[in-house]
Every structure is written in structure tokens, then in C-alpha cells.
Protein backbone atom coordinates (compact mmCIF):
# COMPACT_ATOMS: atom_id res chain seq x y z
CA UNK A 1 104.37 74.07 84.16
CA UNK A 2 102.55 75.59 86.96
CA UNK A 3 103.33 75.63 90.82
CA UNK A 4 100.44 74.67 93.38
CA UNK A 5 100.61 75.16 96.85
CA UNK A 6 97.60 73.75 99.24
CA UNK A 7 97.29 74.32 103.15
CA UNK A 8 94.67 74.10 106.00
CA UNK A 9 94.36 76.59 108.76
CA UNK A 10 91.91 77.40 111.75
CA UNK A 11 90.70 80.96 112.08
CA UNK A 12 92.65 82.49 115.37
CA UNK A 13 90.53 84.74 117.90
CA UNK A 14 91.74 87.60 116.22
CA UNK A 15 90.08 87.22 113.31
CA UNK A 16 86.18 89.15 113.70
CA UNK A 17 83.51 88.39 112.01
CA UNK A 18 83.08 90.92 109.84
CA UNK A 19 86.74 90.60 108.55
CA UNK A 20 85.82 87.14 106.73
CA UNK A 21 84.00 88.92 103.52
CA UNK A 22 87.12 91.35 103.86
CA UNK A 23 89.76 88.96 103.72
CA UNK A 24 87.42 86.98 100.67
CA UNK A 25 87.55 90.37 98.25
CA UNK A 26 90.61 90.51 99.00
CA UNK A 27 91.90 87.56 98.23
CA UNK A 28 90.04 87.56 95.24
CA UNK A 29 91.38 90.85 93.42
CA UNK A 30 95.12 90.39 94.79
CA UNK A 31 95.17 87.11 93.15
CA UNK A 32 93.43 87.60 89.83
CA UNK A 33 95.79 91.01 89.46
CA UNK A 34 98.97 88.56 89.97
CA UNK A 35 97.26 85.80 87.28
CA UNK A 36 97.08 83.37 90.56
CA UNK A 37 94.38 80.33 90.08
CA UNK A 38 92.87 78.48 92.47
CA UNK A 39 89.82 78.38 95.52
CA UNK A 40 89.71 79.57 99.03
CA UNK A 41 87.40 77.56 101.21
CA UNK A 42 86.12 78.43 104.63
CA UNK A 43 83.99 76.20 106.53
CA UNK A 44 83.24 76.26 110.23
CA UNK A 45 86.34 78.00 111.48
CA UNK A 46 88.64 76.32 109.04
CA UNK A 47 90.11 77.51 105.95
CA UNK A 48 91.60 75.55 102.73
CA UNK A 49 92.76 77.09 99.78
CA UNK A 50 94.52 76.39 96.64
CA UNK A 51 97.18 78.25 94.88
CA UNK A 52 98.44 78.14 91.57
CA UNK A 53 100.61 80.36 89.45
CA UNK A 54 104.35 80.96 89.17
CA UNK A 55 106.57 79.62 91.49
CA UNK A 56 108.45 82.19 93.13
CA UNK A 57 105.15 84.69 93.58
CA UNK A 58 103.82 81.64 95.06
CA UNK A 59 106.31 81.06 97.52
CA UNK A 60 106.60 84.51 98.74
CA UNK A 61 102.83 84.95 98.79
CA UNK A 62 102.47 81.81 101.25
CA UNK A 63 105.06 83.01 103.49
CA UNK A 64 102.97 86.16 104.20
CA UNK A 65 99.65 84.20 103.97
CA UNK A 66 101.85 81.80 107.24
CA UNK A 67 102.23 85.56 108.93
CA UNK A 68 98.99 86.65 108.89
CA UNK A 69 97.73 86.58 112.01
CA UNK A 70 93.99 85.88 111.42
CA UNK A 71 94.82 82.37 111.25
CA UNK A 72 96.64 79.78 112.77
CA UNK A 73 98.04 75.89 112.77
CA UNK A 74 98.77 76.12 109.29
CA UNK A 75 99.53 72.65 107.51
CA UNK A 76 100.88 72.80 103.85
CA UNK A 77 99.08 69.68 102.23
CA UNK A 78 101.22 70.17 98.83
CA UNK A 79 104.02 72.59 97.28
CA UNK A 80 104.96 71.56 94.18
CA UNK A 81 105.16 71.53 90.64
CA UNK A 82 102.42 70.58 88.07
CA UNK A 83 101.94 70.18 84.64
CA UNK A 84 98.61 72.18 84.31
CA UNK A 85 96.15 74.45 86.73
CA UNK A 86 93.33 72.88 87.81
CA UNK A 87 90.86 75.74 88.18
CA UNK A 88 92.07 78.04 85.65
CA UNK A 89 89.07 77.60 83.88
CA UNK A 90 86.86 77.71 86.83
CA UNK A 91 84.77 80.86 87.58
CA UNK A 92 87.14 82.96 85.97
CA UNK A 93 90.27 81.79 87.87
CA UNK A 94 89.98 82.28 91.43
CA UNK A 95 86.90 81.46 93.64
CA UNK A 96 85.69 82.00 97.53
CA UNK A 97 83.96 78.76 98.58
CA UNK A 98 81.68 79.78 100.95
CA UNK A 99 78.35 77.87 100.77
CA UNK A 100 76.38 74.53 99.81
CA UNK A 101 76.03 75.93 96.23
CA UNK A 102 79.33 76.86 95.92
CA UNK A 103 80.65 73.07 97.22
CA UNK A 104 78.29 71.36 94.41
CA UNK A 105 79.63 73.53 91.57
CA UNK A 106 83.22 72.89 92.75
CA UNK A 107 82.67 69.36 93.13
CA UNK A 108 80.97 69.11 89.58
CA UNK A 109 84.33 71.16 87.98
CA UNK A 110 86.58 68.85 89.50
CA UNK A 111 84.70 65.72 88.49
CA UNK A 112 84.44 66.92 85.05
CA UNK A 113 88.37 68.03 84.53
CA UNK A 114 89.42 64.77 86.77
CA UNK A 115 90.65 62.59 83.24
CA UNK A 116 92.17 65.88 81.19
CA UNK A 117 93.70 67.27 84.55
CA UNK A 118 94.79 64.21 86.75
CA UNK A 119 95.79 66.24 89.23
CA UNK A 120 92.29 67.81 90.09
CA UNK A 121 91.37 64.01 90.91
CA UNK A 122 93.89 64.43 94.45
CA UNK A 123 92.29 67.57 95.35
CA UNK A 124 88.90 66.57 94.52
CA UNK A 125 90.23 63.84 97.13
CA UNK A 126 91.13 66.41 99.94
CA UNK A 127 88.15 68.15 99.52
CA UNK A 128 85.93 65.65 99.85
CA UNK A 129 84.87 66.12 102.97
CA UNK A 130 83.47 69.22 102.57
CA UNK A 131 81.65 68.18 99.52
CA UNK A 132 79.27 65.63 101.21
């Protein structure tokens, strides 16, 4: 068993520019050090991400991702517990969606895993809109 958390945020006017690619690498490294799956998405002031890993790391990681400052109005879409990861096997774990190219190859994972990984069929779902 695995736990997944998903949220949406909006970028707050503290975050600069030049912190985005910053807060990306980061991401990146932190998670793949702490065996955390999943995609961070960031499209016109709006970020979505996926977790997925061990519960309690999880659930401590989110509450300092909800203090960090650079964002705001965060919305937890889903916290819970589920049989397998979704994008373990997806660009070696852990992925920063961050243009058209990036969105197609996403959208082709999670169309291909959607029967041996039901649950990559609800966030294929949710991401949808940025897919088009």
C-alpha cells in the first residue's frame, strides 16, 4: 500500500520569478532522496502536484508544503490510501510538468497504466484540463 496526497494552489506575490526553477530542483531531489513518487505541475500561476510514498513522511511533508509561503489557497483534492503508485514508473519517479511536451507524455503514461493502475484513471481525470 502506498499513500497519495493531491492539492491545488495559486502562486502568492511572494513567490519571484526566478524562484520557480528553484523550487522545481528542489522538489525534485528532496523527493527522489525520500523514495516520494509523483508530478508537480505549474501552469499559469497555479500549481498541482501529486504525492506518493509512505504515509507519515507524506503527511508531515504536506504540512510544510501548506506553510510555505510561495503559495496560497491550497485545496487538498485527495489524502488517502492506495493500493499501488501511479507514476512510479514514470520518468524515474518524480517529474516537473512544466510545458506542452511534458502534458502529452504525462497524458500518454496515464492512459497507458489507466487498466493495471485504476487509480491513474481519477487523476488522469483531474488533470484533464491541462492536458487539452
Amino acid at each position: 500500500m502506498v499513500y497519495t496526497i493531491c492539492y491545488v494552489s495559486s502562486e502568492s506575490d511572494e513567490l519571484k520569478e526566478n524562484q520557480l526553477e528553484e523550487i522545481f530542483s528542489t522538489t525534485k531531489i528532496n523527493n527522489g532522496s525520500e523514495d516520494i513518487t509523483g508530478i508537480l505541475l505549474y501552469y499559469y500561476g497555479n500549481f498541482l502536484q501529486v504525492l506518493e510514498g509512505e504515509k507519515d513522511m507524506l503527511l508531515n511533508l504536506f504540512e510544510d508544503i501548506k506553510k510555505d509561503k510561495r503559495h496560497k489557497n491550497i485545496i487538498t483534492i485527495f489524502n488517502k490510501q492506495n493500493e499501488h503508485r501511479i507514476f512510479e514508473g514514470y520518468k524515474s519517479g518524480f517529474s516537473i510538468i512544466k510545458t506542452k511536451s511534458d502534458l502529452k507524455n504525462l497524458k500518454q503514461y496515464l492512459n497507458k497504466t489507466k487498466d493495471t493502475t485504476p487509480f491513474s484513471k481519477s487523476v488522469l481525470g483531474l488533470l484533464e484540463p491541462f492536458l487539452i
